[in-house]
Protein backbone atom coordinates (compact mmCIF):
# COMPACT_ATOMS: atom_id res chain seq x y z
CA UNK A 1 33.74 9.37 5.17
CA UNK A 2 32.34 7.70 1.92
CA UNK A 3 30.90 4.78 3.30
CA UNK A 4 29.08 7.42 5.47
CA UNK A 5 27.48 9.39 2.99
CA UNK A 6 27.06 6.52 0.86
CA UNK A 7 25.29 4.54 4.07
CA UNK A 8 22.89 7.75 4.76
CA UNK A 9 21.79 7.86 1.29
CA UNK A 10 20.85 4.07 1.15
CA UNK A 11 18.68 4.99 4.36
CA UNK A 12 17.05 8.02 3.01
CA UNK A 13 16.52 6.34 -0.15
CA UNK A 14 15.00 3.63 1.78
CA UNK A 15 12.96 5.95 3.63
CA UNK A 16 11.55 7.56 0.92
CA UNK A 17 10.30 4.31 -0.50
CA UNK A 18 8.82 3.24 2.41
CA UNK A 19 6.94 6.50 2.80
CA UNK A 20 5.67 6.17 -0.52
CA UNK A 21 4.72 2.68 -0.48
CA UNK A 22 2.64 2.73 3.03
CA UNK A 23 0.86 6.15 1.70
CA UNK A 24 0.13 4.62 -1.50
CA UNK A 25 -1.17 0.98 0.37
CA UNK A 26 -3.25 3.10 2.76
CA UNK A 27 -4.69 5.39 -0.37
CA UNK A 28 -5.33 2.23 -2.38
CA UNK A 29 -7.03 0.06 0.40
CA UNK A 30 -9.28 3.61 1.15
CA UNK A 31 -9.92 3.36 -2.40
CA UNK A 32 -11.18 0.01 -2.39
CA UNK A 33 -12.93 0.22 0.84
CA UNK A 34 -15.19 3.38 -0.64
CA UNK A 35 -16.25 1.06 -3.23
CA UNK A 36 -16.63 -1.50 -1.12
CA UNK A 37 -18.98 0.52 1.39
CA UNK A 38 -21.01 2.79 -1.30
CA UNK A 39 -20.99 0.41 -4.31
CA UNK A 40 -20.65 -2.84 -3.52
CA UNK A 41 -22.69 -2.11 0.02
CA UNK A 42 -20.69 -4.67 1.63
CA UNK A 43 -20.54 -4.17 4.88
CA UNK A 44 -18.08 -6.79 6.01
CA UNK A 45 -15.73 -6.54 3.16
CA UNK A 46 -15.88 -2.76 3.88
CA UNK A 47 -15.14 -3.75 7.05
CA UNK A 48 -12.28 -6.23 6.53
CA UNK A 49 -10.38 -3.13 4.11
CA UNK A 50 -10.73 -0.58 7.11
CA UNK A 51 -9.68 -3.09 9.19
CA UNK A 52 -6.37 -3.76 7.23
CA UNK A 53 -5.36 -0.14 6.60
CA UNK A 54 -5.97 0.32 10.30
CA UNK A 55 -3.67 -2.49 10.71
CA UNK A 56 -0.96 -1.32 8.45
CA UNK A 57 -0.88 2.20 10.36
CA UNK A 58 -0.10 0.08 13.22
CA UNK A 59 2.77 -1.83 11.87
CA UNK A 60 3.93 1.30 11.21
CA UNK A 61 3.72 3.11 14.64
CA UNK A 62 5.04 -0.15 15.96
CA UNK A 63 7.83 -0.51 13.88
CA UNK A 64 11.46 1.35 14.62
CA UNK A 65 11.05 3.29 11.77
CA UNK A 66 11.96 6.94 12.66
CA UNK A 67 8.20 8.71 11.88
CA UNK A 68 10.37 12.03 11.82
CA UNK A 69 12.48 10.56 8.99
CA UNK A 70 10.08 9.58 6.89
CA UNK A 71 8.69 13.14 6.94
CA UNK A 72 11.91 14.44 6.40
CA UNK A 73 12.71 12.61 3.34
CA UNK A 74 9.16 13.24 1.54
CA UNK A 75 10.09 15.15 -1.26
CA UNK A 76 6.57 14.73 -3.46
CA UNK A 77 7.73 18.09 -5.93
CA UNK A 78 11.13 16.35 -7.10
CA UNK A 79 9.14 13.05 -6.81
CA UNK A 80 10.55 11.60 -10.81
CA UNK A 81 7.18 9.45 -10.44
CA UNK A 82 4.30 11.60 -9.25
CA UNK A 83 3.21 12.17 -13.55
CA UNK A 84 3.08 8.61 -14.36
CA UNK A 85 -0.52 7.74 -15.10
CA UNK A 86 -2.60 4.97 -15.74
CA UNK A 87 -5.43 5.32 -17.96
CA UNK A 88 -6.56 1.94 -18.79
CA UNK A 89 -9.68 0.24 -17.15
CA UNK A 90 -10.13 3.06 -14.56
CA UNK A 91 -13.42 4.64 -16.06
CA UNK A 92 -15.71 1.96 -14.23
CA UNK A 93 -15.84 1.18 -10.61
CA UNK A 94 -14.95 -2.68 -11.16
CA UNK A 95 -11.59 -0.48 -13.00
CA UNK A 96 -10.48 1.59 -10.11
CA UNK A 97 -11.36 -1.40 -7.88
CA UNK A 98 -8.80 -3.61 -9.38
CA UNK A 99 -5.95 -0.80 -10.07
CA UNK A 100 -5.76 -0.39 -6.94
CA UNK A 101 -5.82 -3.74 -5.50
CA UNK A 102 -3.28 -4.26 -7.77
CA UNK A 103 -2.04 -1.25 -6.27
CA UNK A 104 -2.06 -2.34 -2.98
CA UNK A 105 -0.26 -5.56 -3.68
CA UNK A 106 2.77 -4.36 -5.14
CA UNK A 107 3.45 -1.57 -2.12
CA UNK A 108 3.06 -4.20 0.47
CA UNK A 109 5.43 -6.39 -1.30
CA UNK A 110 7.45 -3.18 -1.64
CA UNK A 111 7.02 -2.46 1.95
CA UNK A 112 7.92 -5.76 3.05
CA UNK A 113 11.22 -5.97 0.98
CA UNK A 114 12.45 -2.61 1.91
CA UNK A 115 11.53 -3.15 5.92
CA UNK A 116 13.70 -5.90 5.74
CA UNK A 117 16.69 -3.16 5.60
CA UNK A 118 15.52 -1.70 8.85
CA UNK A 119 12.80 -3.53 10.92
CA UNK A 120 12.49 -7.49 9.91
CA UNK A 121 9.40 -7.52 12.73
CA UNK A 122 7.77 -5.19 10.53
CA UNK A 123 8.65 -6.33 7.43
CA UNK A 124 6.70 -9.99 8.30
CA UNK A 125 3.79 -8.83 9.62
CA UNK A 126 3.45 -6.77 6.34
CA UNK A 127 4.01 -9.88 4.52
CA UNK A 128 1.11 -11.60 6.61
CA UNK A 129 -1.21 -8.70 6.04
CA UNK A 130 0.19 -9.03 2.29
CA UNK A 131 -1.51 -12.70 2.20
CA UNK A 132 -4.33 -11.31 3.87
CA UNK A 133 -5.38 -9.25 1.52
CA UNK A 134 -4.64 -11.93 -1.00
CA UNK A 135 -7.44 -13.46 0.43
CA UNK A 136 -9.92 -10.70 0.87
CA UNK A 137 -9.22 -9.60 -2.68
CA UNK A 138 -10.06 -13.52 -3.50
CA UNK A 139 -13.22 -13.24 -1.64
CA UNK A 140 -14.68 -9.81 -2.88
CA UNK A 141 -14.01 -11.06 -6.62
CA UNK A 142 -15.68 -14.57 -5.57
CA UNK A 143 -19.04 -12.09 -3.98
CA UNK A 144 -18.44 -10.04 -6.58
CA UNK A 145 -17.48 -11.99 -10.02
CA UNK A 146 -18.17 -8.60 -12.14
CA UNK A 147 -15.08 -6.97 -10.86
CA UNK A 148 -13.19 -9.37 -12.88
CA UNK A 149 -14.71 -7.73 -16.01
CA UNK A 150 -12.99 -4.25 -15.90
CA UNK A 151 -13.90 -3.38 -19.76
């Protein structure tokens, strides 16, 4: 009866992280793809960002996640993390554009560590769409050398 308990918790532990992790990658590639679209007016990078977050809400509706689950184990008002805060470099759009690329990065990798647990499918085509936007961040900062300077 241990092991049970013990095995539920590990999957709505799990669950919980990988509900945070693809609402924060979705919120962060949105983020980027506003700036993208209204200050960068870029319309294929803005393009290429949609394109990915679409693509991540289809991993997920493909995967054998339980969607039900993941609802279930949401629990954003005893959420130990929701007051941590970032204040440095965000007060520019070239800021907020690399937080949350930065962003984005680490809940992928998240994503694709903790899938591994319950759907490996899932968890290597969100390391593919991890490289991916490896290599759209490479080419927006290449278009776009001033988002390097977040001061």
């Amino acid at each position: 009866m241990a092991s049970y308990k013990k095995r539920n918790r590990v999957v709505r532990d799990t669950y919980r992280i990988l509900d945070a992790n693809f609402n924060r990658a979705k919120e962060g590639l949105r983020v980027c793809e506003e700036i993208a679209r209204f200050h960068l007016k870029n319309k294929d990078i803005t393009k290429e960002l949609r394109a990915l977050r679409h693509h991540l809400t289809a991993i997920l509706n493909a995967s054998s996640l339980d969607r039900q689950l993941l609802f279930k184990e949401r629990d954003a008002h005893r959420d130990l993390g929701k007051k941590f805060t970032s204040q440095n470099s965000k007060n520019s759009f070239k800021g907020i554009f690399m937080a949350n690329a930065q962003r984005i990065k680490e809940a992928l990798r998240v994503l694709e560590e903790f899938l591994k647990l319950l759907d490996t499918t899932s968890s290597k085509k969100t390391q593919k769409l991890r490289f991916h936007f490896y290599a759209l961040e490479k080419k927006t900062i290449e278009k776009f050398p001033a988002l390097l300077d977040s001061r």
